[in-house]
Protein backbone atom coordinates (compact mmCIF):
# COMPACT_ATOMS: atom_id res chain seq x y z
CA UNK A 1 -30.08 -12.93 32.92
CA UNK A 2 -28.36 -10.38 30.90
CA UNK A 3 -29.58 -8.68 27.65
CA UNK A 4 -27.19 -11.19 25.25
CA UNK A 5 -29.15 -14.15 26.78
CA UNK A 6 -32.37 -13.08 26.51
CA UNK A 7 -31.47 -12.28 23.04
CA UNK A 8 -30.68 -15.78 22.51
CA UNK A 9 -33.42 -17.33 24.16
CA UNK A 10 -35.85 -14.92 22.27
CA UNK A 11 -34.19 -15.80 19.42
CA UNK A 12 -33.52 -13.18 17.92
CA UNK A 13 -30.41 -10.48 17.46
CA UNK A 14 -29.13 -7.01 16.47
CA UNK A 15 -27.36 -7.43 12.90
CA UNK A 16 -25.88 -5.36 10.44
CA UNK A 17 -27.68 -6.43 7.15
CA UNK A 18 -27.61 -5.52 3.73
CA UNK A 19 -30.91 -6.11 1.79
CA UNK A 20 -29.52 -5.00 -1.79
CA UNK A 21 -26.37 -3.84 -3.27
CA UNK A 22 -25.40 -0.48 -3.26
CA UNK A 23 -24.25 2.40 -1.22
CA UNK A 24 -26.67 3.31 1.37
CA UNK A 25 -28.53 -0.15 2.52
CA UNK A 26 -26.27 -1.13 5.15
CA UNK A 27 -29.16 -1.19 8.75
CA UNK A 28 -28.97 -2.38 12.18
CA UNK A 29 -31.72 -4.36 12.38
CA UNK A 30 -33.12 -7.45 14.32
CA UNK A 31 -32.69 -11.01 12.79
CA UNK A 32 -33.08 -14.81 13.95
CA UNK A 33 -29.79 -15.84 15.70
CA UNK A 34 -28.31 -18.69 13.20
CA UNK A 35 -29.35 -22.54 14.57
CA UNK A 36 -26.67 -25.07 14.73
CA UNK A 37 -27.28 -27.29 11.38
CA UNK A 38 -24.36 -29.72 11.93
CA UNK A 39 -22.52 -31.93 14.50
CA UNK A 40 -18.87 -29.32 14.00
CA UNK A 41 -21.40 -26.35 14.26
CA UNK A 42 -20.49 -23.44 16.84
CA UNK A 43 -22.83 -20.47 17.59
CA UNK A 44 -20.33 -17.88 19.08
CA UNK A 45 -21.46 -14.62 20.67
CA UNK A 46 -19.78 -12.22 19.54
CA UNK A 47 -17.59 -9.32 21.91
CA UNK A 48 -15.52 -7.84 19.34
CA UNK A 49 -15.52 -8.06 15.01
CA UNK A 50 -13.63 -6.30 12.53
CA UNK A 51 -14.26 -4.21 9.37
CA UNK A 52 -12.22 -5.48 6.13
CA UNK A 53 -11.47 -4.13 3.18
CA UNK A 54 -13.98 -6.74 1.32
CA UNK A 55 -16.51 -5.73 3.65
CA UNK A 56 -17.00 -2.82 2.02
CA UNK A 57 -16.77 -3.95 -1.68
CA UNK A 58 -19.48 -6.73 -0.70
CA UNK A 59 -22.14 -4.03 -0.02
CA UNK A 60 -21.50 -2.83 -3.93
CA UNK A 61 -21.91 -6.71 -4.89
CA UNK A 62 -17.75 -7.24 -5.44
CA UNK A 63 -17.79 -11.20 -6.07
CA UNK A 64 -21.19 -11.97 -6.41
CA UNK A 65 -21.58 -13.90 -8.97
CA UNK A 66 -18.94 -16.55 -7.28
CA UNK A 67 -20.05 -16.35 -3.73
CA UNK A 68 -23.33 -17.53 -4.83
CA UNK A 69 -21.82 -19.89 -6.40
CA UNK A 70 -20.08 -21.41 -3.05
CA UNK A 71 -23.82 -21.41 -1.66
CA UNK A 72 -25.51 -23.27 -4.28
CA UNK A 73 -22.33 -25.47 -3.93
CA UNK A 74 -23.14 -25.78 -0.07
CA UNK A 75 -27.23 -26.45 -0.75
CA UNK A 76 -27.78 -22.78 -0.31
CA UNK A 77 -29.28 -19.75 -1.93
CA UNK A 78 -30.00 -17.31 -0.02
CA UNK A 79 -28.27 -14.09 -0.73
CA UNK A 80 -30.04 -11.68 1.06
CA UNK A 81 -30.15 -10.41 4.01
CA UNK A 82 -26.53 -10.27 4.26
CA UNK A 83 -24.49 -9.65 7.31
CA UNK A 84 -20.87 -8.78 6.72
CA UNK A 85 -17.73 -9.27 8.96
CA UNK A 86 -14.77 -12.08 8.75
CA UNK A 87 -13.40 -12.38 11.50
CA UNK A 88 -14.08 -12.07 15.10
CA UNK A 89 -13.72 -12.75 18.88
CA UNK A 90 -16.49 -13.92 20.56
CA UNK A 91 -17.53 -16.72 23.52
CA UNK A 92 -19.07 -19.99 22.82
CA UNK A 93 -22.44 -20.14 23.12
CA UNK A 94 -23.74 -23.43 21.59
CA UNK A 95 -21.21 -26.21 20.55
CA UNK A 96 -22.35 -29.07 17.94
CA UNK A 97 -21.14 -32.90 19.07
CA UNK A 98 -18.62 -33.08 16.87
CA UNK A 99 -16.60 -30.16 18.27
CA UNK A 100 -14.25 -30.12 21.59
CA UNK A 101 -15.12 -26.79 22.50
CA UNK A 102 -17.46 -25.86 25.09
CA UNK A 103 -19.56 -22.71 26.35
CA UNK A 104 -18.10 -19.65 27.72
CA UNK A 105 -14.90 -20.48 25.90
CA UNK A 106 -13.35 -17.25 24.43
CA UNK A 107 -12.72 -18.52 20.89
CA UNK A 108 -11.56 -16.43 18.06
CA UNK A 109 -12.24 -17.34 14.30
CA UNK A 110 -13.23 -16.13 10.24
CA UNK A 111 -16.36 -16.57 8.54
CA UNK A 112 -15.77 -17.36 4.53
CA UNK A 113 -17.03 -14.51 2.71
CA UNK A 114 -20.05 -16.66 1.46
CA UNK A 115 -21.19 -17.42 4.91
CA UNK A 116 -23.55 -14.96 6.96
CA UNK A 117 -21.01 -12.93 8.59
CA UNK A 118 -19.82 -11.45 12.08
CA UNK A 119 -21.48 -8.08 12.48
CA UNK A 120 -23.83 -9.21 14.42
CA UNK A 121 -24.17 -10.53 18.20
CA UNK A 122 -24.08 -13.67 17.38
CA UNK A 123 -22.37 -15.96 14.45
CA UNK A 124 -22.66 -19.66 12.83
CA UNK A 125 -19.63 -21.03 12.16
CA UNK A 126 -17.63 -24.35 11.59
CA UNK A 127 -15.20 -25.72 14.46
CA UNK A 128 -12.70 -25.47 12.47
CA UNK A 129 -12.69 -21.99 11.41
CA UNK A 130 -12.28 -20.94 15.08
CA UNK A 131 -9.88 -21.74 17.87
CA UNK A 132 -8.67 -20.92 21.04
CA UNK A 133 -8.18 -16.58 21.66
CA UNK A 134 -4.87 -15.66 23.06
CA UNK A 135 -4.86 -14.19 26.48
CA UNK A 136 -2.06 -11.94 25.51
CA UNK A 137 -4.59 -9.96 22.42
CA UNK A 138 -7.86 -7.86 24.03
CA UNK A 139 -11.13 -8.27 22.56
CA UNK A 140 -9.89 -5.68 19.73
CA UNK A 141 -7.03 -7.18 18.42
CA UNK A 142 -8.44 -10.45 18.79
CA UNK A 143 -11.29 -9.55 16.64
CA UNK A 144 -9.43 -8.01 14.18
CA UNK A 145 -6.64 -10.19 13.60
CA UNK A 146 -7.48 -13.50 11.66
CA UNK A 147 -8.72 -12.41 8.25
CA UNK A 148 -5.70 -10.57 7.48
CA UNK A 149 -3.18 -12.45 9.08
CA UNK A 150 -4.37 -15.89 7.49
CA UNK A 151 -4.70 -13.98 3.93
CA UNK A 152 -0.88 -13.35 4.93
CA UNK A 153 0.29 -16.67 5.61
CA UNK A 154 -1.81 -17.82 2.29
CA UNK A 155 0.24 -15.42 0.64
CA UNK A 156 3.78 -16.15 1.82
CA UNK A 157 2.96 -19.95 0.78
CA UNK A 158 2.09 -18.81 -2.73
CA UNK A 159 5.62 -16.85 -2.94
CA UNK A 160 6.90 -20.19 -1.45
CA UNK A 161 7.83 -18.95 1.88
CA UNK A 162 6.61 -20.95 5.37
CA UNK A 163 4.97 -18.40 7.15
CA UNK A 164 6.86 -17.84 10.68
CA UNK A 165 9.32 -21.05 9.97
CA UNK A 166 12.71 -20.69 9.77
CA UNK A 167 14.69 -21.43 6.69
CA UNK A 168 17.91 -22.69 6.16
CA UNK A 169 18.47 -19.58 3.97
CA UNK A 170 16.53 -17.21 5.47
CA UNK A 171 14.63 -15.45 2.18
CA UNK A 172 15.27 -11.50 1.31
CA UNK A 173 11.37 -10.51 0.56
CA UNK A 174 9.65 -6.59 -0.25
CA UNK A 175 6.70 -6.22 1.24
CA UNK A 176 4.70 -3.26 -0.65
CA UNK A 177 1.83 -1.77 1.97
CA UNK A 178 1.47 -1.98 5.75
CA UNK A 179 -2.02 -1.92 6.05
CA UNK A 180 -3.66 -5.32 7.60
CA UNK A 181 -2.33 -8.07 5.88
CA UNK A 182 0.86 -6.66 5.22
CA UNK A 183 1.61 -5.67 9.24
CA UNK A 184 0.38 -9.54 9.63
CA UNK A 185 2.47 -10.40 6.95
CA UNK A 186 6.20 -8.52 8.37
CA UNK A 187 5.86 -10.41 12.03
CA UNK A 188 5.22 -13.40 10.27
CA UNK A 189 8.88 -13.18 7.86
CA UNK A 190 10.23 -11.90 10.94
CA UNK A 191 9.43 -14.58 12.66
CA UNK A 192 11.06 -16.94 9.99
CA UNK A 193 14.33 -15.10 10.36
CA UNK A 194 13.60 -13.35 6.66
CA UNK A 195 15.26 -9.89 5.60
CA UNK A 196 12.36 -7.84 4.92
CA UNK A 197 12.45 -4.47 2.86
CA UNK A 198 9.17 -2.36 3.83
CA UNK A 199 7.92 -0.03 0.95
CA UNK A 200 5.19 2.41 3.07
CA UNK A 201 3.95 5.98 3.43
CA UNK A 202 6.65 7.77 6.07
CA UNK A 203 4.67 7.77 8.76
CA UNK A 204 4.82 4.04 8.90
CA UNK A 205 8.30 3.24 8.54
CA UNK A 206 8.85 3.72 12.22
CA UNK A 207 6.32 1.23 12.66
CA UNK A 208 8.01 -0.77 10.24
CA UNK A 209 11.65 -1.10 12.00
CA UNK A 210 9.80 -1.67 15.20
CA UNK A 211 8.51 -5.03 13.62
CA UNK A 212 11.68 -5.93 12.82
CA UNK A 213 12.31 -4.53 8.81
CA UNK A 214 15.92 -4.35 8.11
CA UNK A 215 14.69 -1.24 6.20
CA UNK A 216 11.90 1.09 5.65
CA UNK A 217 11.68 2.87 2.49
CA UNK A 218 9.14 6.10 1.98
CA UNK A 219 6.81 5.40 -1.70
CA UNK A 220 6.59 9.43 -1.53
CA UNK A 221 10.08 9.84 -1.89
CA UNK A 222 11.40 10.82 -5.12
CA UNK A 223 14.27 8.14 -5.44
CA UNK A 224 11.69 5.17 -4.27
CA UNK A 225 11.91 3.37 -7.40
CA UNK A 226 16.14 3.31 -7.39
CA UNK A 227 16.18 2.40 -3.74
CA UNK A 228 13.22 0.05 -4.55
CA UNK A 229 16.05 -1.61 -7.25
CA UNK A 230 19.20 -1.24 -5.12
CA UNK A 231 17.62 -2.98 -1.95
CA UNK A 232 17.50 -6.04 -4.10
CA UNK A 233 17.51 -8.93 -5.82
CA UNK A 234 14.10 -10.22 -3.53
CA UNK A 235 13.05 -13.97 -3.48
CA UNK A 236 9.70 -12.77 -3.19
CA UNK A 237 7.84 -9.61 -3.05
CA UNK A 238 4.65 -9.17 -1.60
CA UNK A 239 1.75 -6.89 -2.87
CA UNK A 240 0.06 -5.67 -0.13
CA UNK A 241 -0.61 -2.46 -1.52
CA UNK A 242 -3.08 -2.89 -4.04
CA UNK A 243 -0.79 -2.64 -6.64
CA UNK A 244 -1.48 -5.76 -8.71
CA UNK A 245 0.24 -8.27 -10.87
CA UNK A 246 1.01 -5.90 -13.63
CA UNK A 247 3.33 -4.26 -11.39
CA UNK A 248 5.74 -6.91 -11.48
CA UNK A 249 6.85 -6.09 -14.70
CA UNK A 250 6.47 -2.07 -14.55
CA UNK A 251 10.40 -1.64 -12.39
CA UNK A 252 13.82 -2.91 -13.34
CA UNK A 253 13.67 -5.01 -10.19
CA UNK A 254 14.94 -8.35 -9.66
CA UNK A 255 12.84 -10.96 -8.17
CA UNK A 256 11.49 -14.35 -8.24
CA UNK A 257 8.38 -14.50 -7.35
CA UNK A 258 5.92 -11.31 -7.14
CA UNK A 259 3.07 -12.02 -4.82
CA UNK A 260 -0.41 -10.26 -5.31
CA UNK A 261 -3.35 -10.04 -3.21
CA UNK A 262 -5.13 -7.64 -5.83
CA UNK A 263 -6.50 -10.47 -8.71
CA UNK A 264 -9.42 -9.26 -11.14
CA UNK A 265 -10.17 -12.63 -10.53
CA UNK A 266 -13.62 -11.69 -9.10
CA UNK A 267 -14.20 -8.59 -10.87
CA UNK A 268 -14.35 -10.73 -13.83
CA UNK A 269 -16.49 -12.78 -12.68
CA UNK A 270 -19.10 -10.07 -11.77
CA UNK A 271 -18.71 -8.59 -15.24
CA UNK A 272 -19.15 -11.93 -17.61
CA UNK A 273 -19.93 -15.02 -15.40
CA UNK A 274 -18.23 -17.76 -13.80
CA UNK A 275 -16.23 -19.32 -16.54
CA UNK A 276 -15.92 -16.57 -19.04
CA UNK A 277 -14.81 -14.27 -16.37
CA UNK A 278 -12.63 -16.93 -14.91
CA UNK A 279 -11.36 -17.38 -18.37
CA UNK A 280 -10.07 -13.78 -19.21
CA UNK A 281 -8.79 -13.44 -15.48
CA UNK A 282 -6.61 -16.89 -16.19
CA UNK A 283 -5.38 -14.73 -19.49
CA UNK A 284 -4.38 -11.75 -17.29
CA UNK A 285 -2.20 -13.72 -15.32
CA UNK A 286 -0.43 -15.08 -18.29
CA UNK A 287 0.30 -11.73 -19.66
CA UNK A 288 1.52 -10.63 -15.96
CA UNK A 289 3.72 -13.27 -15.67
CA UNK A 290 5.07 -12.49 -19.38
CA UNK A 291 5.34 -9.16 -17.84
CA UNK A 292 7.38 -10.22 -14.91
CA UNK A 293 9.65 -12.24 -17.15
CA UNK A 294 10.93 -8.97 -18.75
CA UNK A 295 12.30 -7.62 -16.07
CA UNK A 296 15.34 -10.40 -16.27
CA UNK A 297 16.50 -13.90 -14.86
CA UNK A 298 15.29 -14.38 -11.62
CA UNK A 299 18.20 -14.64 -8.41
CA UNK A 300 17.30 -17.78 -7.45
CA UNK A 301 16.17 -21.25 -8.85
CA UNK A 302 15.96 -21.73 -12.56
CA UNK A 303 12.09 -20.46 -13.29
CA UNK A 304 11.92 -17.09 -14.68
CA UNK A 305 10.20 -14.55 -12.62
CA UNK A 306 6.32 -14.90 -12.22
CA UNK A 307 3.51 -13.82 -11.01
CA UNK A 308 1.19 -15.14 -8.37
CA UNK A 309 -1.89 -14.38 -6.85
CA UNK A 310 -3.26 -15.37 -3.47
CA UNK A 311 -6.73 -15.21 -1.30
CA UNK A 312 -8.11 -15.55 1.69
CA UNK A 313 -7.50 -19.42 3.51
CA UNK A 314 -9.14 -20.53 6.67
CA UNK A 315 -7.02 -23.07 8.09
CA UNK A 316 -7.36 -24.64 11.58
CA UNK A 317 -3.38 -24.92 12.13
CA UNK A 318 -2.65 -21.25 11.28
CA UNK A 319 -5.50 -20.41 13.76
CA UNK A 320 -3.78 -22.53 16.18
CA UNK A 321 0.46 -21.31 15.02
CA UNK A 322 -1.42 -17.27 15.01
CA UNK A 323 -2.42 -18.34 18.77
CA UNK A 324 1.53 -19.45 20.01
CA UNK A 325 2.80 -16.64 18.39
CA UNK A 326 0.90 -14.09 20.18
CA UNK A 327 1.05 -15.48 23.48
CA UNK A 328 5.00 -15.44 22.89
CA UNK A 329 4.54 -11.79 22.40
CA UNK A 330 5.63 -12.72 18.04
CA UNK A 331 2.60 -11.58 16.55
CA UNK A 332 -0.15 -8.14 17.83
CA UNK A 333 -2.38 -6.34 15.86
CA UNK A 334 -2.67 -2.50 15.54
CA UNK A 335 -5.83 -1.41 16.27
CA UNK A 336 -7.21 2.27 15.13
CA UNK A 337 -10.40 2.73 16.90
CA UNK A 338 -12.65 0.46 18.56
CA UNK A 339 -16.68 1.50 17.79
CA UNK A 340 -19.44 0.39 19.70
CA UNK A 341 -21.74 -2.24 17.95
CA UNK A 342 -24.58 0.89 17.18
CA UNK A 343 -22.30 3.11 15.79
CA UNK A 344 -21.68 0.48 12.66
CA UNK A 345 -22.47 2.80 10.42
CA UNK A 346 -19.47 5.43 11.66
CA UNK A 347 -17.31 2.72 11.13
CA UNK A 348 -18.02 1.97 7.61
CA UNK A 349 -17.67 5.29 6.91
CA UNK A 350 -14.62 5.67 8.52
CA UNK A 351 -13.38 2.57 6.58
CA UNK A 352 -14.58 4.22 3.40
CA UNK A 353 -12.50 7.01 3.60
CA UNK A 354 -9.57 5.22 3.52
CA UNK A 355 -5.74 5.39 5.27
CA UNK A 356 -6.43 3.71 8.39
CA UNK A 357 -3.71 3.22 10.41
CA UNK A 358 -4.72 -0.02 12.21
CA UNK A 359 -7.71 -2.33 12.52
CA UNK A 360 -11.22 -0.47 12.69
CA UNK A 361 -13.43 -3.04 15.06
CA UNK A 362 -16.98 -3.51 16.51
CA UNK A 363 -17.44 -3.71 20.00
CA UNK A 364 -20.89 -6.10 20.30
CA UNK A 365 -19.51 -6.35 24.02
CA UNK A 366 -20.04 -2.63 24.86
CA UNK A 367 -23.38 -1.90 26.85
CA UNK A 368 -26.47 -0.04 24.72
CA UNK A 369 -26.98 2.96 25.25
């Protein structure tokens, strides 16, 4: 029997866990593998997880307050340990009555951020979160492909564009950033027959074209902001940067719709609870759309411009749409560096530093040493 099933049968698993908030607490350590607890459970063992951005602001406590929240919602509240990770690719291991998919099925799913996550050999998820991995991805794209590319299609939707669906007038959309979400988000406008405008660092843009940009502008370059202006007027323009809403109204662009990922929805939230926070966040918005509204009438439709913002969105169909795209060769993920499952703690400081160029993963497939 090998090491992963006497894990299992032991019950118990290597984790990455975080006991408290705070730099410094994240530990490999041995926990109970997660029991099934409903018929459209799944226990998946995982090969292959990625690191994300929210990850890392989880360890400091970024959107506490409102992922408890969710788990008191969900008859939950346990906080701590906490294992991070959202998104994975793994094989089935256990499958609840409820679900069609069996064990030894390579699957590849998310975790919400309020569930125990995927950094750890195995993880407890709902059947509807995961779906069938494409042959055409390895373990490492696999693993790091869902949470970003389903915060992208979430995204296009909220600047009113079907991700990878043709329109009859295909859309002319900025995408600002080509980290994650926004290389997840490019293939996906591509695929919809959209004219993209890329705004990156330079030694992206090749990357860029290759995806299928009609053009690839440098944010170093001293005349970004004109060419930023002349490449328009945009239907939508997607913040993938970290920019935020207030951006929308900082150029003399033209646009309709100015799509976010960066909300101090949550940050609010930490700082003065649930509804106050939720409260000031809802007034932020309002003054970033009055913002956006400045800059002039919008090119299409008769709405001024606005500003919206977006989140994460599991969703069983773009699991499934991610899957056909990828095995028609429409949709890959760039991975930087694949870590094995001990050396977690390089990898979060690797993510810490910043400028990745392409997914940073765990490898719970790779033998100990």
């Amino acid at each position: 029997m090998s090491g992963w099933g006497r894990g299992l049968h032991a019950g118990r698993m290597q984790a990455w866990r975080v006991h408290a908030y705070g730099s410094g607490e994240l530990r490999l350590e041995q926990a109970r593998v997660p029991a099934l607890r409903a018929p459209d459970d799944v226990l998946v063992r995982v090969r292959a997880a990625s690191l994300n951005p929210l990850d890392l602001g989880m360890i400091g406590g970024y959107g506490a307050r409102v992922l408890n929240t969710l788990r008191k919602l969900e008859g939950s509240d346990v906080e701590f340990p906490l294992v991070l990770g959202r998104d994975f690719v793994g094989e089935v291991e256990l499958a609840g009555a409820a679900t069609a998919l069996r064990p030894g099925e390579r699957v590849w799913g998310v975790v919400p951020p309020h569930w125990q996550g995927a950094h750890a050999q195995y993880v407890l998820v709902k059947n509807r979160w995961i779906g069938p991995a494409p042959r055409s991805l390895s373990d490492s794209q696999a693993g790091g492909a869902l949470y970003a590319a389903l915060t992208a299609c979430a995204a296009l939707r909220a600047g009113g564009v079907a991700p990878a669906r043709p329109a009859r007038r295909p859309p002319r959309a900025l995408l600002l950033g080509l980290g994650g979400v926004g290389h997840a988000a490019l293939q996906l406008l591509v695929c919809g027959g959209a004219q993209v405008v890329v705004g990156c660092s330079d030694d992206l843009r090749a990357r860029a074209t290759e995806l299928g940009a009609v053009a690839a502008l440098d944010r170093n370059s001293p005349d970004y902001d004109r060419l930023l202006e002349e490449s328009g007027p945009y239907e939508v323009i997607l913040d993938c940067a970290g920019l935020g809403g207030a951006e929308a109204g900082a150029r003399r662009w033209r646009f309709s719709r100015y799509v976010t990922l960066s909300s101090p929805l949550l940050r609010e939230t930490d700082a003065h609870g649930v509804l106050a926070g939720t409260l000031r966040a809802a007034g932020s918005l309002a003054s970033q759309c009055a913002g956006a509204a400045r800059t002039g009438p919008a090119p299409t439709g008769p709405c001024p411009p606005h500003v919206r913002w977006a989140y994460f969105m599991p969703s069983a169909e773009d699991i499934e749409m991610l899957r056909r795209l990828a095995e028609r060769g429409k949709f890959t993920v760039q991975v930087e560096r694949s870590f094995p499952w001990w050396e977690g703690g390089a990898a979060y400081e690797r993510a810490g530093a910043g400028a990745a160029r392409g997914k940073l993963v765990l490898d719970f497939a790779a033998a100990a040493p």
